[in-house]
Protein backbone atom coordinates (compact mmCIF):
# COMPACT_ATOMS: atom_id res chain seq x y z
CA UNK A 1 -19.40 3.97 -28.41
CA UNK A 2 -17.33 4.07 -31.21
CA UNK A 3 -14.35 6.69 -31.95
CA UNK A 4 -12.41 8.36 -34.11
CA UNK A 5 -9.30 8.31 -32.21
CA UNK A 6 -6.37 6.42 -33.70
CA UNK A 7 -5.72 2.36 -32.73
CA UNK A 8 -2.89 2.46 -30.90
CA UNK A 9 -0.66 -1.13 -31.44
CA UNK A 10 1.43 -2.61 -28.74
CA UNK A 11 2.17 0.28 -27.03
CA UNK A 12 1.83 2.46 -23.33
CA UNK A 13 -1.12 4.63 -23.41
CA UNK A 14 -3.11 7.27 -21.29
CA UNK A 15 -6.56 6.09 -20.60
CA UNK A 16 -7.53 9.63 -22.34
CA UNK A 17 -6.26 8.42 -25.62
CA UNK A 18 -8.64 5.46 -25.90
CA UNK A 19 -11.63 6.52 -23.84
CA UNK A 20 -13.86 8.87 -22.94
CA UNK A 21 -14.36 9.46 -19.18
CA UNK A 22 -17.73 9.78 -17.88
CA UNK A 23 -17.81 11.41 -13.93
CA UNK A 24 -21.04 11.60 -11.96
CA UNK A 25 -22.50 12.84 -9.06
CA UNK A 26 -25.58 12.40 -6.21
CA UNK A 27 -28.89 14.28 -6.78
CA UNK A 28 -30.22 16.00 -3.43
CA UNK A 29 -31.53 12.73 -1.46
CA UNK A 30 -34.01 14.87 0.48
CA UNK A 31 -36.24 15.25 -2.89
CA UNK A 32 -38.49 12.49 -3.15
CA UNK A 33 -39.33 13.89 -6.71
CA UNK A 34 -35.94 12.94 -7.62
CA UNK A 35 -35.98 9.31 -6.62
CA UNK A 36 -37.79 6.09 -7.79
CA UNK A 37 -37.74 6.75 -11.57
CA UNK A 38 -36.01 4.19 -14.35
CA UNK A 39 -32.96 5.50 -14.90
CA UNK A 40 -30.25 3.69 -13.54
CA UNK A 41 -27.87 4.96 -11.16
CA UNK A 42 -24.97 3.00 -9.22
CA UNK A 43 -22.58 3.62 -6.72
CA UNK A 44 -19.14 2.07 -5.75
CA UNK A 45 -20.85 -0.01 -2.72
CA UNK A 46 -23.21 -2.07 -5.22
CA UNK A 47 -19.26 -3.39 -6.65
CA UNK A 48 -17.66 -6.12 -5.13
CA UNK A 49 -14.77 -8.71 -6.23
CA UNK A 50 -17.19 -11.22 -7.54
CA UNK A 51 -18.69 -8.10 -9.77
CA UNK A 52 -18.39 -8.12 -14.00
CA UNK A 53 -21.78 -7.27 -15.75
CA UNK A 54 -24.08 -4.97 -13.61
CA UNK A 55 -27.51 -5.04 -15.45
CA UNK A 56 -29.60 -3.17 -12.66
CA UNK A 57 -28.59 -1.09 -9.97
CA UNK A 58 -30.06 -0.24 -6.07
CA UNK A 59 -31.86 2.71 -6.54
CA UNK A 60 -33.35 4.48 -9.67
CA UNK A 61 -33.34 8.00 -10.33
CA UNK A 62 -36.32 10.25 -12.11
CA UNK A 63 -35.39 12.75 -15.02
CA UNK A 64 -35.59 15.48 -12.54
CA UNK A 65 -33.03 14.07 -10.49
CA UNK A 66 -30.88 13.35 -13.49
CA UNK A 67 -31.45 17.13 -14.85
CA UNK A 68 -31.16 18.32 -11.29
CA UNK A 69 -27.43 17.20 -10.84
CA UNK A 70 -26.14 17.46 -14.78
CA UNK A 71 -25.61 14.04 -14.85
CA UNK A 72 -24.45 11.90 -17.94
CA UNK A 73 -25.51 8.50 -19.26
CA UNK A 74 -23.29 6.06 -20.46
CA UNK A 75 -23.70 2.74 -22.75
CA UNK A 76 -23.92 -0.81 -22.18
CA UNK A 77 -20.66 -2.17 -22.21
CA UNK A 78 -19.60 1.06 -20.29
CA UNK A 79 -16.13 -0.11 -17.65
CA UNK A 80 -17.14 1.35 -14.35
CA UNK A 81 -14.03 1.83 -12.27
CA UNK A 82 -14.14 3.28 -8.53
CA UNK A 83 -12.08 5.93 -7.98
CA UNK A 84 -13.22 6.68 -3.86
CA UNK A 85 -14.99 4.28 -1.38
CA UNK A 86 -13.05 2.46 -2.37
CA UNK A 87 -10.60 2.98 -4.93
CA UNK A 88 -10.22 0.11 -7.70
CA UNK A 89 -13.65 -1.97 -7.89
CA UNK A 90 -14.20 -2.37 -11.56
CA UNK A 91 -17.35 -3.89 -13.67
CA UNK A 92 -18.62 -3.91 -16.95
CA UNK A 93 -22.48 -1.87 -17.18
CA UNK A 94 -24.90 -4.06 -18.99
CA UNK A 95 -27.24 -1.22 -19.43
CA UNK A 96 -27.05 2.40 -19.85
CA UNK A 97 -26.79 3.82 -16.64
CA UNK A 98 -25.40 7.13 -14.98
CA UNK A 99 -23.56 7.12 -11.50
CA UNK A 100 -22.68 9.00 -8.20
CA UNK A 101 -19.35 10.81 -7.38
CA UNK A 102 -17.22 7.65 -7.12
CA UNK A 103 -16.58 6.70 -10.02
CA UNK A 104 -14.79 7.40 -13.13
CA UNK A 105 -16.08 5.31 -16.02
CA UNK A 106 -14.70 4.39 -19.01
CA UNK A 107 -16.31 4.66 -22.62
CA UNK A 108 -14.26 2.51 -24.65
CA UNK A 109 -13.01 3.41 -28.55
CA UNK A 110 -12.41 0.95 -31.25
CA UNK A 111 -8.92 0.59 -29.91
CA UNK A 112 -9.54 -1.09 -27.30
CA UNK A 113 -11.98 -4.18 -25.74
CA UNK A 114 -13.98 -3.44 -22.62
CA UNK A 115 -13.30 -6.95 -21.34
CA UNK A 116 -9.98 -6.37 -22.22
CA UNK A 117 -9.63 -3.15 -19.63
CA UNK A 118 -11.66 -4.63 -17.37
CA UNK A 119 -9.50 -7.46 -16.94
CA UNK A 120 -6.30 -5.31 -17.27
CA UNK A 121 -7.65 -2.71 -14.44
CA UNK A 122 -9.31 -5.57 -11.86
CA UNK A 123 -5.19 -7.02 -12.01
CA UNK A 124 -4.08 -3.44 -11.21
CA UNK A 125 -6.06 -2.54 -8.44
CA UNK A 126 -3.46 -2.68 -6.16
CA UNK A 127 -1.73 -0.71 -8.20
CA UNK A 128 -4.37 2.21 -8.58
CA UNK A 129 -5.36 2.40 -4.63
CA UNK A 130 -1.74 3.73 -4.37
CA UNK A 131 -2.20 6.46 -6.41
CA UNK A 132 -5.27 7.36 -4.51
CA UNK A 133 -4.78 10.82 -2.51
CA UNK A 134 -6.17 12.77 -0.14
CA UNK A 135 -6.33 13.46 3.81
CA UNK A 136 -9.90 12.47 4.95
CA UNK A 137 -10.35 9.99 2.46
CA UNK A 138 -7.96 8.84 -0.47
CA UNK A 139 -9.32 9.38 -3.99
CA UNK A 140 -8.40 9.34 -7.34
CA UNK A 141 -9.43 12.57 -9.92
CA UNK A 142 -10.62 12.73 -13.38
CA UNK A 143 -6.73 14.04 -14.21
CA UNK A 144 -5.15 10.93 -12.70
CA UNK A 145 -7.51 8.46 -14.27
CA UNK A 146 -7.22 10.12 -17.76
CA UNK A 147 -3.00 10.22 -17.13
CA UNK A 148 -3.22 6.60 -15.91
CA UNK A 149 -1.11 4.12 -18.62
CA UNK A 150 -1.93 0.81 -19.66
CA UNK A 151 0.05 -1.75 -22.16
CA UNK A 152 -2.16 -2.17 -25.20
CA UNK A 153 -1.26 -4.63 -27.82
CA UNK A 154 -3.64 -5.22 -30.84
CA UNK A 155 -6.95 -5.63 -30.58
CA UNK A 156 -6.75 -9.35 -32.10
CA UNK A 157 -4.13 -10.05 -28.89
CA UNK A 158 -6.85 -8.43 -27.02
CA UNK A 159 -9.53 -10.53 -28.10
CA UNK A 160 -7.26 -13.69 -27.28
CA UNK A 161 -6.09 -12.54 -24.03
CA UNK A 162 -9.99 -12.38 -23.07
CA UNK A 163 -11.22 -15.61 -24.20
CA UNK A 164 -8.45 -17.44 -22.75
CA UNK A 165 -8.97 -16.35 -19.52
CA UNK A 166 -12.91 -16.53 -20.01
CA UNK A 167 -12.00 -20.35 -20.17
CA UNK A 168 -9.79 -20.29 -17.02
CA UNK A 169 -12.55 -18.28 -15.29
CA UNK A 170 -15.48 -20.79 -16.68
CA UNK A 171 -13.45 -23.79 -14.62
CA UNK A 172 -13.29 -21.94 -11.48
CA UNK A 173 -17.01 -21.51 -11.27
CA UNK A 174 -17.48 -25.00 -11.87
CA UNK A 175 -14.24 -25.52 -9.21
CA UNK A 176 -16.80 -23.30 -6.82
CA UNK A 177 -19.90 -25.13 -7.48
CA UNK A 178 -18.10 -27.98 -6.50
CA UNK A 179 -16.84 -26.65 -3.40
CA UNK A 180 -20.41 -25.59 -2.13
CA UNK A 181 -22.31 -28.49 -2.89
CA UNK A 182 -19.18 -30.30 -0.51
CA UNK A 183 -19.55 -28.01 2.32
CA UNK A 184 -23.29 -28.31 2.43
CA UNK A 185 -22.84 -31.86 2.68
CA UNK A 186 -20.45 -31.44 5.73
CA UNK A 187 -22.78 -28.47 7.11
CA UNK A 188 -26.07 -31.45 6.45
CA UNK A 189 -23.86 -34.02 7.96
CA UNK A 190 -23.38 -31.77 10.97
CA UNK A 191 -26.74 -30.81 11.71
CA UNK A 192 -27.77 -34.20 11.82
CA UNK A 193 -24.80 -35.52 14.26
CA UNK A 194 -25.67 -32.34 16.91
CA UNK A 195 -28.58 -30.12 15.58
CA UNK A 196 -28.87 -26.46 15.50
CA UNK A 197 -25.81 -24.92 17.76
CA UNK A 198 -28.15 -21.82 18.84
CA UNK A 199 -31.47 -24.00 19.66
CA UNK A 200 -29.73 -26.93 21.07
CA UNK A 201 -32.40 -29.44 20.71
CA UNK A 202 -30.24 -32.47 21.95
CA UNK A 203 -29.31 -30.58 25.03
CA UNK A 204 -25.78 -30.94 25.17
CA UNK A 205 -23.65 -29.30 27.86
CA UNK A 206 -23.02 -25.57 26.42
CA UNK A 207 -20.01 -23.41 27.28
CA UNK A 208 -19.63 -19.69 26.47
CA UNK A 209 -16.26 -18.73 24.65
CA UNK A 210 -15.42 -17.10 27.80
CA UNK A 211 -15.34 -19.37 29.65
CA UNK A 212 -13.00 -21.52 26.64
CA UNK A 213 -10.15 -19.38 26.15
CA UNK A 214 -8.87 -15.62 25.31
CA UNK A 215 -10.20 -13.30 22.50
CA UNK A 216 -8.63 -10.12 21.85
CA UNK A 217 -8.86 -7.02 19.34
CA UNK A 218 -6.59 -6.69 16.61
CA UNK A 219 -4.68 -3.54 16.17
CA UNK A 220 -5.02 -0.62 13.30
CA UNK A 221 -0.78 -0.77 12.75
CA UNK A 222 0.68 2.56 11.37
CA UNK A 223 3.27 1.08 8.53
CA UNK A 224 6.58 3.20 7.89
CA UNK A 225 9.59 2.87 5.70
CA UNK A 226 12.14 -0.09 6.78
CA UNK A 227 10.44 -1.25 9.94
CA UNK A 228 10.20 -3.95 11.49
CA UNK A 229 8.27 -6.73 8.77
CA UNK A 230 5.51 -9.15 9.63
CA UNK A 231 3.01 -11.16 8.03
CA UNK A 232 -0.76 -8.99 8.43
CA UNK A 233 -3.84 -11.03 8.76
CA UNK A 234 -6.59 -9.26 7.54
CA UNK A 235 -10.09 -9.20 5.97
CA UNK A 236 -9.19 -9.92 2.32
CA UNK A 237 -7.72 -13.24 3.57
CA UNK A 238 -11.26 -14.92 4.91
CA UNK A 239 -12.57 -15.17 1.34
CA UNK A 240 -13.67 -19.33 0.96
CA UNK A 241 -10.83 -20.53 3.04
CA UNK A 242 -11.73 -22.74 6.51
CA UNK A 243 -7.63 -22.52 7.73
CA UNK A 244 -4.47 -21.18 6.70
CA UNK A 245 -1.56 -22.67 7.13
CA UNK A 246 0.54 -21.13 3.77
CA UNK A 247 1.80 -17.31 4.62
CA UNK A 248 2.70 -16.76 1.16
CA UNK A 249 -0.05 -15.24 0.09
CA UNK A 250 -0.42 -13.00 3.09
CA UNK A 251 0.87 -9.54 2.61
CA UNK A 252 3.49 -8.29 5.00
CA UNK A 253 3.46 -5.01 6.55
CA UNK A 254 6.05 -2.62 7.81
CA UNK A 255 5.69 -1.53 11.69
CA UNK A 256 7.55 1.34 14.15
CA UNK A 257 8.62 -1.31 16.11
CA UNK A 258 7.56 -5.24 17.40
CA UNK A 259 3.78 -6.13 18.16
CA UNK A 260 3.94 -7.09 21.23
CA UNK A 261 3.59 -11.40 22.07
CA UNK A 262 -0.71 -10.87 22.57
CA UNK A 263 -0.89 -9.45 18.69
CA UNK A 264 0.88 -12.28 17.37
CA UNK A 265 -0.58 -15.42 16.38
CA UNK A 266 -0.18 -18.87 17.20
CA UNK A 267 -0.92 -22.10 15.65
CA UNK A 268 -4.56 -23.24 16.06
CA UNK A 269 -5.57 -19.32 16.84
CA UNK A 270 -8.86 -18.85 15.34
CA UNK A 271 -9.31 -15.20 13.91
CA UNK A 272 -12.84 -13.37 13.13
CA UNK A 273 -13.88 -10.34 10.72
CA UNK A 274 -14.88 -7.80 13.33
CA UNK A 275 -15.75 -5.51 10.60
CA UNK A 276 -14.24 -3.74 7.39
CA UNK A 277 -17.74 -2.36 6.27
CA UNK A 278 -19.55 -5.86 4.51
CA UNK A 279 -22.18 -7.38 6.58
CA UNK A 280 -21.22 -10.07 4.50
CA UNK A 281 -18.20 -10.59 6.07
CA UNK A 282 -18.65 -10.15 9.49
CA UNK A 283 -18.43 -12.88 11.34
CA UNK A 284 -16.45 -14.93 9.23
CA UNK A 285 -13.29 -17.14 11.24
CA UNK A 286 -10.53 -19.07 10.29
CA UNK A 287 -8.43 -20.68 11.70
CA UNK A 288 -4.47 -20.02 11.50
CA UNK A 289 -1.23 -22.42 11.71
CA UNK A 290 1.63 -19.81 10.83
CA UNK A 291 4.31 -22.23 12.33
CA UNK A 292 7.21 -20.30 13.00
CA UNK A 293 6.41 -17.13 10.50
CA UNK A 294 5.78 -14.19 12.64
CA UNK A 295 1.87 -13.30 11.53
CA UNK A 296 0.21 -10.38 13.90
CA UNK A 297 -3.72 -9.46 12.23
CA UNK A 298 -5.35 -6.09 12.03
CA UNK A 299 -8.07 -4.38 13.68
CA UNK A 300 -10.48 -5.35 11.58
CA UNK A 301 -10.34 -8.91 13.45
CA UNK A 302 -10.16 -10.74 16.58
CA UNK A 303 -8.32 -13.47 17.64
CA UNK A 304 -9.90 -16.31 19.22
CA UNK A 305 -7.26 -18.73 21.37
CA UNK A 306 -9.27 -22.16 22.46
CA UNK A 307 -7.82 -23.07 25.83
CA UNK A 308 -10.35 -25.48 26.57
CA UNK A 309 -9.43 -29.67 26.98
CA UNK A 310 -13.17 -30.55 26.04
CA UNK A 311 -14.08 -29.32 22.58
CA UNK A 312 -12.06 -30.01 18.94
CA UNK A 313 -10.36 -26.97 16.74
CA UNK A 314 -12.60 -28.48 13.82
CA UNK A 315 -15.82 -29.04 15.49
CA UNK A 316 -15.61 -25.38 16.68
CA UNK A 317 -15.12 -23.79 13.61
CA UNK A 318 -17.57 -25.70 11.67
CA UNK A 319 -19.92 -24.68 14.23
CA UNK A 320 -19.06 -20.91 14.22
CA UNK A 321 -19.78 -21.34 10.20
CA UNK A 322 -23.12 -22.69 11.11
CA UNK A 323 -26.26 -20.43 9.73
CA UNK A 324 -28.14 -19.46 13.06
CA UNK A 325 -24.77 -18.98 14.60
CA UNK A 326 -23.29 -16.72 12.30
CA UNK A 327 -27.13 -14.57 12.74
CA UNK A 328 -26.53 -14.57 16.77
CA UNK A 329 -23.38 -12.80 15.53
CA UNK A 330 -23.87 -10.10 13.12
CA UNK A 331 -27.44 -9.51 14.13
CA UNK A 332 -30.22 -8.74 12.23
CA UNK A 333 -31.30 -5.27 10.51
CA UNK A 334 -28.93 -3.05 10.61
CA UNK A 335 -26.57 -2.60 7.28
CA UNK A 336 -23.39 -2.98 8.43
CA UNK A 337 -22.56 -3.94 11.88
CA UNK A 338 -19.29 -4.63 14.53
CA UNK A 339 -18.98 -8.06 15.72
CA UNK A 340 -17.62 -6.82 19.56
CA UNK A 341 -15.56 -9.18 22.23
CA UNK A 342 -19.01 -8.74 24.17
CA UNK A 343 -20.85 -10.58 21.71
CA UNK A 344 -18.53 -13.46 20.86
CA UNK A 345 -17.36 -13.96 24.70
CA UNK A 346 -21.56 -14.01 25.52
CA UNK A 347 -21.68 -17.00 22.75
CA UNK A 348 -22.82 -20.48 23.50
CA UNK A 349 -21.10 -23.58 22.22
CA UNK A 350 -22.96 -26.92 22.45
CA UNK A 351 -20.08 -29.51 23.87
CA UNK A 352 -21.05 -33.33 22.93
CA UNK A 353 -18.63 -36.06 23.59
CA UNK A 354 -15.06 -35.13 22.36
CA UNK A 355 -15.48 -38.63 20.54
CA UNK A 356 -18.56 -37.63 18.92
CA UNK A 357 -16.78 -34.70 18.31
CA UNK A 358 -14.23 -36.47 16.24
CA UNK A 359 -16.35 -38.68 14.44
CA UNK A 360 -17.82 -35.67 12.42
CA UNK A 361 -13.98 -34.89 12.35
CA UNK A 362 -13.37 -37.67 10.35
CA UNK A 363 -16.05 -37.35 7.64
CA UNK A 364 -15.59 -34.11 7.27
CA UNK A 365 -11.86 -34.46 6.56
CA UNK A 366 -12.94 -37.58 4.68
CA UNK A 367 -14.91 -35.37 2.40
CA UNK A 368 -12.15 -33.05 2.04
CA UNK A 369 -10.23 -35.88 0.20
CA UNK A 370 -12.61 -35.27 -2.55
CA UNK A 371 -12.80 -31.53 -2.31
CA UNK A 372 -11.93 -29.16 -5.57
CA UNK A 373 -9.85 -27.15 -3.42
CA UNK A 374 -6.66 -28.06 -4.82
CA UNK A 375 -7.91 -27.65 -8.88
CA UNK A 376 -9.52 -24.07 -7.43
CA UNK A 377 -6.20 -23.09 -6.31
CA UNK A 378 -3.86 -24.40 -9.30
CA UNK A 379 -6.92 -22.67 -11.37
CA UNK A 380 -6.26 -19.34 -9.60
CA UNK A 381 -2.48 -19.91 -9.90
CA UNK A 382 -2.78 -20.49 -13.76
CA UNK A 383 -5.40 -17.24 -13.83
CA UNK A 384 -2.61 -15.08 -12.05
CA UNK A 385 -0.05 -16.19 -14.48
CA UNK A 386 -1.77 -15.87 -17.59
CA UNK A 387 -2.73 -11.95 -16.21
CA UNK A 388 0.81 -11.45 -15.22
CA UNK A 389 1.14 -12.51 -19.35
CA UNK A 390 -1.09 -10.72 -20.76
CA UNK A 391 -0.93 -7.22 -19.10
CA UNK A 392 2.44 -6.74 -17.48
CA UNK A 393 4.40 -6.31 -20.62
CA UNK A 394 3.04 -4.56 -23.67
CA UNK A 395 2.51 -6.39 -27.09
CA UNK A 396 4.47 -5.63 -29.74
CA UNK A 397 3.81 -8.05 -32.54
């Protein structure tokens, strides 16, 4: 949509100075006359972190349900940006589409690139939950989002900024590939050594986790001013990793006093995603080495302590990853769903030969030699620089 507003050059601005802000809202879901039509209509759940160009959306409305609730359509090339449910998802729309409450979309002017804000807002998300408000749940308003101030240099910087990190982005998917054509070689190589975990077929000895060690909830910490600090496991931290044993990158959380010694981790722990609202994600485990960095994890998890002499750290996780297992876990049917102690502690493990054991051990780590995971994470380094570059200080050239 073009604009007659006036190109701002390396500068702070209010969102409301370069685009228009398009709001939206639900038509009455009990009106079947309302629903099934071709006009697209999105809501914040259909965004995720892997989301840029949305070209279709889940459900479709008819023009009486876009009449019904005054809704507005706006372009392709449209920045969608959640503002509740949660705050900070951003995409690009590859069609014209209209959306529900949650979102506060941006039609860009001439003075600025929609890859450009996309970019700039998906490095400020952080940033933009905080100014979320609200007591039942946190939101931000049409006021806030129209107040909110970016650094804009000129559109040619623009331009640049976007196709240079197009070409860091480009490697990482080809870093990815990589990645997932290695683990199904390790997930091939395991099936072959032991079978199926769930159906068993070579009848090894089985053990339930209960009967293997201790699991235990996390807990939902309140944070406060100048507590005590400590490292937070939580969900965002299971995306493509197997183990962490760098706390760096984990984000540390003030507490009204000390977890006590059951919250806090130990090396070799092994922590699931009991929920946080993604089917998707539950059921996912890692396992943790935080040395001698105090690391507690939240109540979206649960920790997982192997106290058993007969089974290996690696063969257990790689079997937890395993398809059917992962199913026995999360279930089947239901959107979203809790991964409970019950289930887990009810689990079965197949136990073969602790030297068996290690023998897949060895070629898995073997394959790890060759693994892109080191040029995916100097890839992601280099991507978070070149943001911090491009958006944290305004252009002024």
């Amino acid at each position: 949509m073009k604009s007659s507003k006036p190109q701002f050059v390396g500068q702070k601005v209010k969102l409301s100075d370069i685009c228009s802000i398009v709001s939206g809202a639900t038509p009455k879901t009990t009106v079947k006359d309302y629903w099934g039509g071709d006009i697209k209509w999105i809501t914040p759940s259909e965004l995720n972190d892997d989301s840029h160009v949305i070209y279709n959306t889940a459900k479709h409305l008819t023009e009486a349900g876009f009449a019904s609730a005054r809704l507005r359509m706006f372009p392709e090339g449209t920045v969608l940006l959640t503002t509740r449910a949660p705050i900070g998802k951003v995409a690009i729309a590859g069609e014209p589409m209209c959306c529900n409450q949650g979102f506060k979309n941006l039609v860009c002017s001439d003075a600025v690139n929609n890859e450009y804000l996309y970019r700039y807002l998906k490095n400020r998300s952080s940033e933009l939950q905080v100014l979320g408000r609200g007591a039942t749940f946190k939101e931000l308003s049409k006021k806030e989002v129209a107040a909110y101030e970016i650094n804009l240099p000129p559109l040619k910087r623009q331009l640049e900024a976007v196709e240079k990190l197009a070409l860091v982005d480009k490697q990482v998917v080809i870093a990815k590939t990589q990645l997932d054509k290695l683990d199904s070689l390790v997930k091939s190589r395991f099936v072959d050594m032991f079978g199926d975990p769930i159906i068993n077929p070579k009848n090894w000895q089985t053990k339930r986790l209960e009967s293997m060690g201790e699991l235990k909830n996390g807990v939902n910490f309140k944070s406060v001013d100048n507590g005590y600090e400590v490292k937070c496991l939580s969900v965002r931290d299971f995306k493509d990793k197997y183990s962490i044993d760098d706390m760096s990158q984990i984000g540390t959380v003030s507490l009204n006093g000390r977890p006590n010694a059951s919250q806090m981790l130990k090396n070799g722990d092994i922590v699931f995603v009991r929920s946080n609202g993604n089917k998707a994600l539950v059921g996912r485990c890692l396992a943790v080495f935080p040395k001698d960095e105090k690391l507690t994890f939240s109540g979206f998890c649960i920790r997982f302590r192997i106290e058993s002499n007969d089974i290996n750290l690696d063969y257990f996780l790689n079997c937890m990853k395993s398809d059917s297992m992962r199913k026995a876990m999360i279930g089947r049917g239901a959107n979203i769903q809790n991964l409970s102690q019950a289930i887990l502690s009810k689990l079965s493990i197949p136990i073969p030969p602790l030297s068996l054991q290690q023998e897949f051990v060895d070629f898995a780590r073997q394959v790890n030699k060759s693994r892109f995971g080191g040029m995916l994470h100097l890839l992601n380094s280099l991507s978070g620089i070149m943001h911090a570059s491009f958006f944290s200080v305004a252009d002024t050239d």
